[in-house]
PDB file of N, CA and C in Angstrom:
ATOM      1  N   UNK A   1     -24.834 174.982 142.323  1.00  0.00           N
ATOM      2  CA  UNK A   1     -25.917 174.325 141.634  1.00  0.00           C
ATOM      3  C   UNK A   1     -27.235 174.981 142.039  1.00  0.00           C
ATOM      4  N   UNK A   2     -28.388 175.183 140.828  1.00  0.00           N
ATOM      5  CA  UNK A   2     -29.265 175.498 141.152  1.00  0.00           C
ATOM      6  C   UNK A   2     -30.521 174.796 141.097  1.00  0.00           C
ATOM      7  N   UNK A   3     -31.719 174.755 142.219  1.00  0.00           N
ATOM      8  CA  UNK A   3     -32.684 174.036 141.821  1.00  0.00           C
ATOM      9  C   UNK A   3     -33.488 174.340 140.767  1.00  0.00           C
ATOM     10  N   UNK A   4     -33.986 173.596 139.871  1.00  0.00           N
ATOM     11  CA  UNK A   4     -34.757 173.895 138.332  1.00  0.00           C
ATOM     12  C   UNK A   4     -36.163 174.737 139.143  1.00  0.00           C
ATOM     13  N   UNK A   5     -36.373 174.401 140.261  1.00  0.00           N
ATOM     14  CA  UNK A   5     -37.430 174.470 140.815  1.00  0.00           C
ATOM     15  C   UNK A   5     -37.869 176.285 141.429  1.00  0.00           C
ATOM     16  N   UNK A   6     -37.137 175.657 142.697  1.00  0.00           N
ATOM     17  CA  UNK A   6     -37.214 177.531 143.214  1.00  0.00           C
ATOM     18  C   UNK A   6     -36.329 178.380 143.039  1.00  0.00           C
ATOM     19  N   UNK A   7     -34.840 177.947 142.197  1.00  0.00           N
ATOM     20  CA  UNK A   7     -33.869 178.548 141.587  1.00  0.00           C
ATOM     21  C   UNK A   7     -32.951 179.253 142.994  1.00  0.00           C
ATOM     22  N   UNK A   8     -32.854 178.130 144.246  1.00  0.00           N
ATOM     23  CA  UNK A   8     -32.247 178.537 145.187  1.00  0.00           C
ATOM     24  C   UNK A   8     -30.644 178.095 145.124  1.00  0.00           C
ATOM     25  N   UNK A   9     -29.579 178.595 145.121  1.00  0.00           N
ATOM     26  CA  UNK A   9     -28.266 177.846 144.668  1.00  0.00           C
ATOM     27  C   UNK A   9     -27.936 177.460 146.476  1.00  0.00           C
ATOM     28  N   UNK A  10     -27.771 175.278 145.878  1.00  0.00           N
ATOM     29  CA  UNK A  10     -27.013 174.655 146.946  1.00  0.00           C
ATOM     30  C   UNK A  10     -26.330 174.305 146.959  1.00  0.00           C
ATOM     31  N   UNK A  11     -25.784 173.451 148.079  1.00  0.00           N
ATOM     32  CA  UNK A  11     -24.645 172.516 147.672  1.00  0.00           C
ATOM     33  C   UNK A  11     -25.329 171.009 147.023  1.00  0.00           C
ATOM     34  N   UNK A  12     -25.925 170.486 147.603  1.00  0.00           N
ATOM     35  CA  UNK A  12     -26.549 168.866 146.730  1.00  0.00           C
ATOM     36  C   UNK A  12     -27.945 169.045 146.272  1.00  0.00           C
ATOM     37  N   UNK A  13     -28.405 168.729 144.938  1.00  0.00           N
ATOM     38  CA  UNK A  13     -29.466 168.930 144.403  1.00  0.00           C
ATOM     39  C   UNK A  13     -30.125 167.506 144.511  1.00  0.00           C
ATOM     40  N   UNK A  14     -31.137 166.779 144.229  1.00  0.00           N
ATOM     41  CA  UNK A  14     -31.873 165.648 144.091  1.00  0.00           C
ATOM     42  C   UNK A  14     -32.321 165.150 142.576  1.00  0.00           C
ATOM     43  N   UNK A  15     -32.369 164.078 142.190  1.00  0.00           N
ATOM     44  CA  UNK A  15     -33.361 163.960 140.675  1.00  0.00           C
ATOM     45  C   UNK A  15     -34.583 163.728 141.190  1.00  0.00           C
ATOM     46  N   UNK A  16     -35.599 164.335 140.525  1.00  0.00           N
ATOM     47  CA  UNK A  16     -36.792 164.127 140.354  1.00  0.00           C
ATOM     48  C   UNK A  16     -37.119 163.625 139.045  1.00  0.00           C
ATOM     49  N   UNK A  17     -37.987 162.237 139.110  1.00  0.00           N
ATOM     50  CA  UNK A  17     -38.665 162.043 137.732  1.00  0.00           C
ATOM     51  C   UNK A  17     -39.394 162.375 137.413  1.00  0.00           C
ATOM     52  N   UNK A  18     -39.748 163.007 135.792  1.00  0.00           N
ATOM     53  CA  UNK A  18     -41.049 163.623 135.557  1.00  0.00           C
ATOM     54  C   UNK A  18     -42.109 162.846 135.750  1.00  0.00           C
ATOM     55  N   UNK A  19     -42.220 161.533 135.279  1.00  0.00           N
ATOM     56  CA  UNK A  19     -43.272 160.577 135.550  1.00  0.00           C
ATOM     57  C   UNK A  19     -42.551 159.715 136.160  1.00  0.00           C
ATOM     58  N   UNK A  20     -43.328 159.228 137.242  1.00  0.00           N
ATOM     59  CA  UNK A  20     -42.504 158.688 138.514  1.00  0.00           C
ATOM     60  C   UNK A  20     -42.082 157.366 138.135  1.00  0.00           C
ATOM     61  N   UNK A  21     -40.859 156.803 138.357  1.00  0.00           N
ATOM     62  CA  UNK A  21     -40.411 155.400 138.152  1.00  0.00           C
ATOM     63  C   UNK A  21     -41.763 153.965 138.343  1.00  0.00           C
ATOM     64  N   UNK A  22     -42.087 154.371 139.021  1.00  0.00           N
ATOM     65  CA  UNK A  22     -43.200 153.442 139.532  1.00  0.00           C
ATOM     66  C   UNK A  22     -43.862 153.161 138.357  1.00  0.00           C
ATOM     67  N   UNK A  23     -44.698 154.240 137.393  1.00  0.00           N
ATOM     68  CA  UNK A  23     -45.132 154.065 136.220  1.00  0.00           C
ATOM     69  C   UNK A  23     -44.511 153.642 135.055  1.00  0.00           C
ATOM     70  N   UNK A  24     -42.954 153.819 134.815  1.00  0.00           N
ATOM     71  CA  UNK A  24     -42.108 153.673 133.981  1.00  0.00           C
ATOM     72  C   UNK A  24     -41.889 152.262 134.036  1.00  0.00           C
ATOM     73  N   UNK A  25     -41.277 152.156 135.670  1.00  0.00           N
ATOM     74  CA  UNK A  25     -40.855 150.596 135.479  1.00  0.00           C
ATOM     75  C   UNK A  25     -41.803 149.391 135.241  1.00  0.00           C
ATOM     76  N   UNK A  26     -43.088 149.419 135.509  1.00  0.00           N
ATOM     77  CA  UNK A  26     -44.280 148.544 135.223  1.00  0.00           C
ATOM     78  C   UNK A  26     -44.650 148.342 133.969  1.00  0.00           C
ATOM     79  N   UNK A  27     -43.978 148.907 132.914  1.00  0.00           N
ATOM     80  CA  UNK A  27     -44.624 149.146 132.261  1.00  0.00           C
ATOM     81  C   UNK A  27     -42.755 148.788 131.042  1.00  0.00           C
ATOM     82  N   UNK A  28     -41.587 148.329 131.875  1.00  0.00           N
ATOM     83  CA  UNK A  28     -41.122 148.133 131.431  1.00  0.00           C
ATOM     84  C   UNK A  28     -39.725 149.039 130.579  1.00  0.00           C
ATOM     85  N   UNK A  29     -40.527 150.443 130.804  1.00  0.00           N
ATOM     86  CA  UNK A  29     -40.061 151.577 130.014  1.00  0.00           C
ATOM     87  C   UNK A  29     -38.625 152.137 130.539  1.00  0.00           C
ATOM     88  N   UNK A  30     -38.016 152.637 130.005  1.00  0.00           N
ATOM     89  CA  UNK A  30     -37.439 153.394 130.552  1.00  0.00           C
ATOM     90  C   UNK A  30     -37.203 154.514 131.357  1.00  0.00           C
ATOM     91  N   UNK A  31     -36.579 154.761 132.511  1.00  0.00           N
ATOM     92  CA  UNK A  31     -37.170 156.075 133.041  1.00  0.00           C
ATOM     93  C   UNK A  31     -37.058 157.461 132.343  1.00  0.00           C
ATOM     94  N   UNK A  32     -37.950 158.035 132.569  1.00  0.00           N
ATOM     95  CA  UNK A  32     -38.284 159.609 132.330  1.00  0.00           C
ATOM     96  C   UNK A  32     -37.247 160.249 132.706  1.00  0.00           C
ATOM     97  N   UNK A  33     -37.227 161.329 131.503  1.00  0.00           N
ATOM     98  CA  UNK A  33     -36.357 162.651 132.242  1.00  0.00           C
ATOM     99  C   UNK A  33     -36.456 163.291 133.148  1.00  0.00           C
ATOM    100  N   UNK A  34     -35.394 163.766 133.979  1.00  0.00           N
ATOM    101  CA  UNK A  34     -35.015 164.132 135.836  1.00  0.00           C
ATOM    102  C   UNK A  34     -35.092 165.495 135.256  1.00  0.00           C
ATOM    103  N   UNK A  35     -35.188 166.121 136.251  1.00  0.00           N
ATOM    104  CA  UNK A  35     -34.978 167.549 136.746  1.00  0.00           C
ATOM    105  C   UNK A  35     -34.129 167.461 138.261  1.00  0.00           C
ATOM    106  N   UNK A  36     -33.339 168.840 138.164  1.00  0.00           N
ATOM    107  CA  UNK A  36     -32.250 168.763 139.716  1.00  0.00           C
ATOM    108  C   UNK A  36     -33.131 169.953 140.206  1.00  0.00           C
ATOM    109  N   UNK A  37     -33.880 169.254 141.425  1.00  0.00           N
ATOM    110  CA  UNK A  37     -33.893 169.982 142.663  1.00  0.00           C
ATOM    111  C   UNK A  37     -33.395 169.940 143.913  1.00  0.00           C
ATOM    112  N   UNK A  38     -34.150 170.900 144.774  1.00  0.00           N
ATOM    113  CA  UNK A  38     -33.691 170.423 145.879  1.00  0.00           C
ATOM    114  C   UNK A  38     -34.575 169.524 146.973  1.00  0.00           C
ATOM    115  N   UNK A  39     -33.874 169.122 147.742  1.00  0.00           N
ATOM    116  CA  UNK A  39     -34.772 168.504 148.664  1.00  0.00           C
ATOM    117  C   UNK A  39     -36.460 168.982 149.272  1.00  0.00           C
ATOM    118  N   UNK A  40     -36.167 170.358 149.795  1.00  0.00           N
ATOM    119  CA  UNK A  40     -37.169 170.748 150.177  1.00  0.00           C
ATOM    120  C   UNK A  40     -38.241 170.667 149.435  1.00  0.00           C
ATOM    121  N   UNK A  41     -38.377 171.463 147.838  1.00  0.00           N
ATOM    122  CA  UNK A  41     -38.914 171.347 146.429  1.00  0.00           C
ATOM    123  C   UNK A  41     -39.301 169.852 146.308  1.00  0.00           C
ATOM    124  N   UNK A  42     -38.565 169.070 146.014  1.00  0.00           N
ATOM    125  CA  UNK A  42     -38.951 167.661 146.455  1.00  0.00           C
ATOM    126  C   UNK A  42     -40.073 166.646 147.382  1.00  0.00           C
ATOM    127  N   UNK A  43     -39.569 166.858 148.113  1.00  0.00           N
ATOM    128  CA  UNK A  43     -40.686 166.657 149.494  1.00  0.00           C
ATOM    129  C   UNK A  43     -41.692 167.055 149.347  1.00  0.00           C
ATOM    130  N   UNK A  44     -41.368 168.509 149.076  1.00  0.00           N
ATOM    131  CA  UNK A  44     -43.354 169.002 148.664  1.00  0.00           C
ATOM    132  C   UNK A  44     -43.889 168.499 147.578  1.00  0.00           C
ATOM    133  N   UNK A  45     -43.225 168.223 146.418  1.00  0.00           N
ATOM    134  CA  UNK A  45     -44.359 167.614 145.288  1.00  0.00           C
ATOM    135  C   UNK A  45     -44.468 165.967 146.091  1.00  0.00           C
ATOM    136  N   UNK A  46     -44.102 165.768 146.489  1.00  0.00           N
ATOM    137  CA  UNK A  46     -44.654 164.220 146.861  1.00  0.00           C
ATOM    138  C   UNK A  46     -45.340 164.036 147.847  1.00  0.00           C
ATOM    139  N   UNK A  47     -45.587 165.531 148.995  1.00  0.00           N
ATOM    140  CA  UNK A  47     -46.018 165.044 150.101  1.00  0.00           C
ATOM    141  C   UNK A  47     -47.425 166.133 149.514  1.00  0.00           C
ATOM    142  N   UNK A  48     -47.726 166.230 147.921  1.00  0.00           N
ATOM    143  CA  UNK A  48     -48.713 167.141 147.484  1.00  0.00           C
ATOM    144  C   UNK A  48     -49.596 166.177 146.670  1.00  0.00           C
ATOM    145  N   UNK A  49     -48.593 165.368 146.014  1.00  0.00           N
ATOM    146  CA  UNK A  49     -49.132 164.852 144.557  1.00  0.00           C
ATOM    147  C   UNK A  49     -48.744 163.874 144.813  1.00  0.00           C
ATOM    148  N   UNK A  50     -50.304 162.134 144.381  1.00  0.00           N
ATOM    149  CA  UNK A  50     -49.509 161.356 143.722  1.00  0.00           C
ATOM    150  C   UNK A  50     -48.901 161.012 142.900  1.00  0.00           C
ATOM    151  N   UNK A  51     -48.658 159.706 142.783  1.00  0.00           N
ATOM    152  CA  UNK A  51     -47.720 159.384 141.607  1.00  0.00           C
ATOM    153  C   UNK A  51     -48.616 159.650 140.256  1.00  0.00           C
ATOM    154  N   UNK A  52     -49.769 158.820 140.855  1.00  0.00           N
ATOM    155  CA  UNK A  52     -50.704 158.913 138.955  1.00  0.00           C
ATOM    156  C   UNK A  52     -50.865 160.396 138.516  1.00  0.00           C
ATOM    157  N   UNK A  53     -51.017 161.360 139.749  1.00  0.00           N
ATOM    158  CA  UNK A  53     -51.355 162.780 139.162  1.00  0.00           C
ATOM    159  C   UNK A  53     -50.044 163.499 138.865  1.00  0.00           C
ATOM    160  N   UNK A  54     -48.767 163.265 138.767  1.00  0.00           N
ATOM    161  CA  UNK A  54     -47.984 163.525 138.694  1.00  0.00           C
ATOM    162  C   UNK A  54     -47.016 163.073 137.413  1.00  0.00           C
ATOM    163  N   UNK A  55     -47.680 161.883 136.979  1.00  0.00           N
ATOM    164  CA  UNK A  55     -47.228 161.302 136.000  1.00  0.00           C
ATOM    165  C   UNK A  55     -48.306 161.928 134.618  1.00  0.00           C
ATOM    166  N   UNK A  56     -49.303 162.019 135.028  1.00  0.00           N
ATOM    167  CA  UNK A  56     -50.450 162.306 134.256  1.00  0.00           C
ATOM    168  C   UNK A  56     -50.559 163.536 134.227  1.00  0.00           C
ATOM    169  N   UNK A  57     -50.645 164.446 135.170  1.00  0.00           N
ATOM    170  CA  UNK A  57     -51.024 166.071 134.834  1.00  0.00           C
ATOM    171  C   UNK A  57     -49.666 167.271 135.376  1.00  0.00           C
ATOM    172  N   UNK A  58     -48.389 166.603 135.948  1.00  0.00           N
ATOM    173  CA  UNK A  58     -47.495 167.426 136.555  1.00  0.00           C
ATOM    174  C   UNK A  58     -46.152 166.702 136.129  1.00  0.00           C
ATOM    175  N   UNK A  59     -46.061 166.678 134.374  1.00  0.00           N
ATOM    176  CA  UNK A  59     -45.111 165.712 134.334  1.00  0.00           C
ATOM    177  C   UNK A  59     -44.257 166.557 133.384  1.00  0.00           C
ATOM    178  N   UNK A  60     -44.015 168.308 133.824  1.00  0.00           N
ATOM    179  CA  UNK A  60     -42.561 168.753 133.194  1.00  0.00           C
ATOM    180  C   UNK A  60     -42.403 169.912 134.301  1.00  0.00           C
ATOM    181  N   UNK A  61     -41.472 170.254 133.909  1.00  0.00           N
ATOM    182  CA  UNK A  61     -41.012 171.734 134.647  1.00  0.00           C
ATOM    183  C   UNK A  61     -42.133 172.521 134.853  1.00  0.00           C
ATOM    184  N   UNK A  62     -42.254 173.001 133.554  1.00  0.00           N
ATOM    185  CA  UNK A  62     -43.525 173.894 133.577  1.00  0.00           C
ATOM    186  C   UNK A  62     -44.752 173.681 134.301  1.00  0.00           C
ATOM    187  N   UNK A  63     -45.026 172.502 134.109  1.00  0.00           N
ATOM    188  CA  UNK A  63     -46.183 172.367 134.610  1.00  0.00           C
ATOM    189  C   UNK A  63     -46.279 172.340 136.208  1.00  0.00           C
ATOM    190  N   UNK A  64     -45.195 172.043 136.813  1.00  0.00           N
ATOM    191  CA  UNK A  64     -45.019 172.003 138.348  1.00  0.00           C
ATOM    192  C   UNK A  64     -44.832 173.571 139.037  1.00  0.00           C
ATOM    193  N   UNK A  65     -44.302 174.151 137.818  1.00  0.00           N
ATOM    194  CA  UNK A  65     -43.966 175.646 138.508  1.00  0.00           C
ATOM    195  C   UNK A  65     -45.216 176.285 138.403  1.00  0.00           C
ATOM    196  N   UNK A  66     -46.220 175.734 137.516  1.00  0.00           N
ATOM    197  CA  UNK A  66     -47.210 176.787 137.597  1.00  0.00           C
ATOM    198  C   UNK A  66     -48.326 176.260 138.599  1.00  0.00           C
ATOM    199  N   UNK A  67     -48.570 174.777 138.345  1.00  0.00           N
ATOM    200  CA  UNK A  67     -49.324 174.032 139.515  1.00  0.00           C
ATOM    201  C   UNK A  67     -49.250 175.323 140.947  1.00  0.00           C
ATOM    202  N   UNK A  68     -50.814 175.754 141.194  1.00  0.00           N
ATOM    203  CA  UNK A  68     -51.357 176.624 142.458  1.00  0.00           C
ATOM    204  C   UNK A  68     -50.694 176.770 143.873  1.00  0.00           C
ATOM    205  N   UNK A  69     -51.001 174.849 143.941  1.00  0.00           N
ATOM    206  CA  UNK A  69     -50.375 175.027 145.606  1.00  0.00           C
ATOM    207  C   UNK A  69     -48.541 175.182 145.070  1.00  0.00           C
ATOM    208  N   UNK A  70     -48.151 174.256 144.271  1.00  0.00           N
ATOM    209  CA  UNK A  70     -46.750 174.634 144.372  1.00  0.00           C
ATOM    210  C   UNK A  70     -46.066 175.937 143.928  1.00  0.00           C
ATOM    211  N   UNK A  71     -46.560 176.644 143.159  1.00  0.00           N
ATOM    212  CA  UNK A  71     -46.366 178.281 142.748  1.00  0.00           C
ATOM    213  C   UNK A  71     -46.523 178.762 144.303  1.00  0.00           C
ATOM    214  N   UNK A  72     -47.264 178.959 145.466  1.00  0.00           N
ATOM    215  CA  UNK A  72     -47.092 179.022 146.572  1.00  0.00           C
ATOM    216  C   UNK A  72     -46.174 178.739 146.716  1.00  0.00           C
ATOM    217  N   UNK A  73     -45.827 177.587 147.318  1.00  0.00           N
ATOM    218  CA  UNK A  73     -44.621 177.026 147.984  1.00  0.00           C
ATOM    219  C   UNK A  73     -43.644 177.557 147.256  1.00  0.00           C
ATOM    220  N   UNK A  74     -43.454 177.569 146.053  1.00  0.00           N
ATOM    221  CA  UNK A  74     -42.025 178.338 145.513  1.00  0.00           C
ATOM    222  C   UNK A  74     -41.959 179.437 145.713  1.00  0.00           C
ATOM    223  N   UNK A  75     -42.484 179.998 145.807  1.00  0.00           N
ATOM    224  CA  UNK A  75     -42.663 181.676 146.172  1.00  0.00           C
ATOM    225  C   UNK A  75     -42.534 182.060 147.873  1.00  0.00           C
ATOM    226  N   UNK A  76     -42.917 181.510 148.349  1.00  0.00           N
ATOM    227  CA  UNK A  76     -42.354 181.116 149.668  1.00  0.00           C
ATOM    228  C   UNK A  76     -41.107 180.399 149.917  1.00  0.00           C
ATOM    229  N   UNK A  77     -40.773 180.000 149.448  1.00  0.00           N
ATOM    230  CA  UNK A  77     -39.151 179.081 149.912  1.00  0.00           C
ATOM    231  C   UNK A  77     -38.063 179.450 148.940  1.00  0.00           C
ATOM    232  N   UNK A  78     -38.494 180.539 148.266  1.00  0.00           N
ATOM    233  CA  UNK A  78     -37.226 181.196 147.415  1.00  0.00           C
ATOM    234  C   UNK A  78     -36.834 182.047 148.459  1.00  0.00           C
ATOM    235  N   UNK A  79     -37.257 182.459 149.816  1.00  0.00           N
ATOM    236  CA  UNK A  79     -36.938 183.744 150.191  1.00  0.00           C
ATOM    237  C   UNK A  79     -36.403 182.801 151.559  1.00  0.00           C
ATOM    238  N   UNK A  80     -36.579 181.903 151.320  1.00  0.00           N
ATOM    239  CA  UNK A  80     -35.576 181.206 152.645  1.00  0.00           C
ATOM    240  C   UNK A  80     -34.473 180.611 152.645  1.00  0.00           C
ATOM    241  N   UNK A  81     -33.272 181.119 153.420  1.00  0.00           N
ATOM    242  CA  UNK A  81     -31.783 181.142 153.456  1.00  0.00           C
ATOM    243  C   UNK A  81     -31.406 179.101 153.083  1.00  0.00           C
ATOM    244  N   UNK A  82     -30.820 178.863 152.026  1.00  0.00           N
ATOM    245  CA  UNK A  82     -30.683 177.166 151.404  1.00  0.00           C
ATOM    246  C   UNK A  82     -29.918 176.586 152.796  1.00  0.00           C
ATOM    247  N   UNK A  83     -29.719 176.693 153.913  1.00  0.00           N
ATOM    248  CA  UNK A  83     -29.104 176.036 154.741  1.00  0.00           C
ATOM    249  C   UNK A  83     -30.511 175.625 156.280  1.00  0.00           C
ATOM    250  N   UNK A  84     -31.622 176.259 155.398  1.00  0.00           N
ATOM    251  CA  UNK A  84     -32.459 176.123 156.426  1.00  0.00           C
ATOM    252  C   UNK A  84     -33.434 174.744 156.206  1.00  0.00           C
ATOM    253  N   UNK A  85     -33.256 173.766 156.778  1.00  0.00           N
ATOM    254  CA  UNK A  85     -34.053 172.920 156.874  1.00  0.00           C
ATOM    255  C   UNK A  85     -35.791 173.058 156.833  1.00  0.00           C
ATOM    256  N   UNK A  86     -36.199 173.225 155.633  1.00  0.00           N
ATOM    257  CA  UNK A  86     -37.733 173.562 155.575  1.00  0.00           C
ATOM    258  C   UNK A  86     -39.121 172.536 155.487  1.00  0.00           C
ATOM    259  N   UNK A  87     -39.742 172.782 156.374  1.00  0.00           N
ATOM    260  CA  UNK A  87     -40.611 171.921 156.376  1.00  0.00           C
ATOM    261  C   UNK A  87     -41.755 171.764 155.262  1.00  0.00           C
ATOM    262  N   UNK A  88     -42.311 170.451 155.387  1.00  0.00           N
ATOM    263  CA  UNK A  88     -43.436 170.231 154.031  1.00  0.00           C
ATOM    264  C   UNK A  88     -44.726 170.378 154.761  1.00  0.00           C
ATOM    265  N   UNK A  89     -45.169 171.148 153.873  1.00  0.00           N
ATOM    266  CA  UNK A  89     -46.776 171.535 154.265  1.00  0.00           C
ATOM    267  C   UNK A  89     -47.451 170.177 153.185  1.00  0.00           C
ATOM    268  N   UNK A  90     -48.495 169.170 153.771  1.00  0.00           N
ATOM    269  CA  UNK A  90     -49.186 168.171 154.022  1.00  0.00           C
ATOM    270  C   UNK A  90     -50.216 168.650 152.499  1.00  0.00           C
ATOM    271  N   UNK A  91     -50.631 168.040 151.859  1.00  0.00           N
ATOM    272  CA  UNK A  91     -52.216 168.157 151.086  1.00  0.00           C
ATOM    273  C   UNK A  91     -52.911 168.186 152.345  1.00  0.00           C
ATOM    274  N   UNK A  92     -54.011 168.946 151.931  1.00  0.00           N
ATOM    275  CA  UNK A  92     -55.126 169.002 152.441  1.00  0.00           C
ATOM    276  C   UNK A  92     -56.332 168.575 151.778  1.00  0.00           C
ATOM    277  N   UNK A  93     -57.377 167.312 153.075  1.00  0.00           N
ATOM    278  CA  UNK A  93     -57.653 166.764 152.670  1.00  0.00           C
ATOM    279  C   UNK A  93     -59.489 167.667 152.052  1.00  0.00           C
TER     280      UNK A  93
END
């Protein structure tokens, strides 16, 4: 399996919602379409973006792969071996 994200092949991928449940379910809706990543990929959009900016301005594929800081981070963590536990770099405030 590969992540939609940094296109690293693992063994367990994650769903990510495009617009985060939080907004969906308040609102009654149904949830948004997932994308399979991986964990690491994961962690960083959430420990980058909130929910409202994420629902509002980072809410497809595309738009996350091209998003600045995360085009970084993908470009960096494509070149690291999928068994390596990678850490999340923080927003800065």
């Amino acid at each position: 399996m590969y992540c939609q994200l940094c296109q690293r092949q693992l063994e367990r991928l994650t769903l990510h919602h495009l617009i985060p449940r939080q907004k969906t379910k308040r609102k009654n809706e149904p949830p948004s379409a997932t994308i399979e990543i991986c964990s690491a990929c994961h962690r960083q959009i959430h420990s980058l973006f909130d929910n409202q900016h994420l629902a509002k301005e980072l809410n497809t594929l595309e738009k996350l792969q091209q998003e600045p800081q995360m085009a970084k981070f993908l470009q960096w963590v494509r070149k690291q071996k999928p068994d390596k536990r990678i850490p999340v770099n923080r927003a800065k405030g």
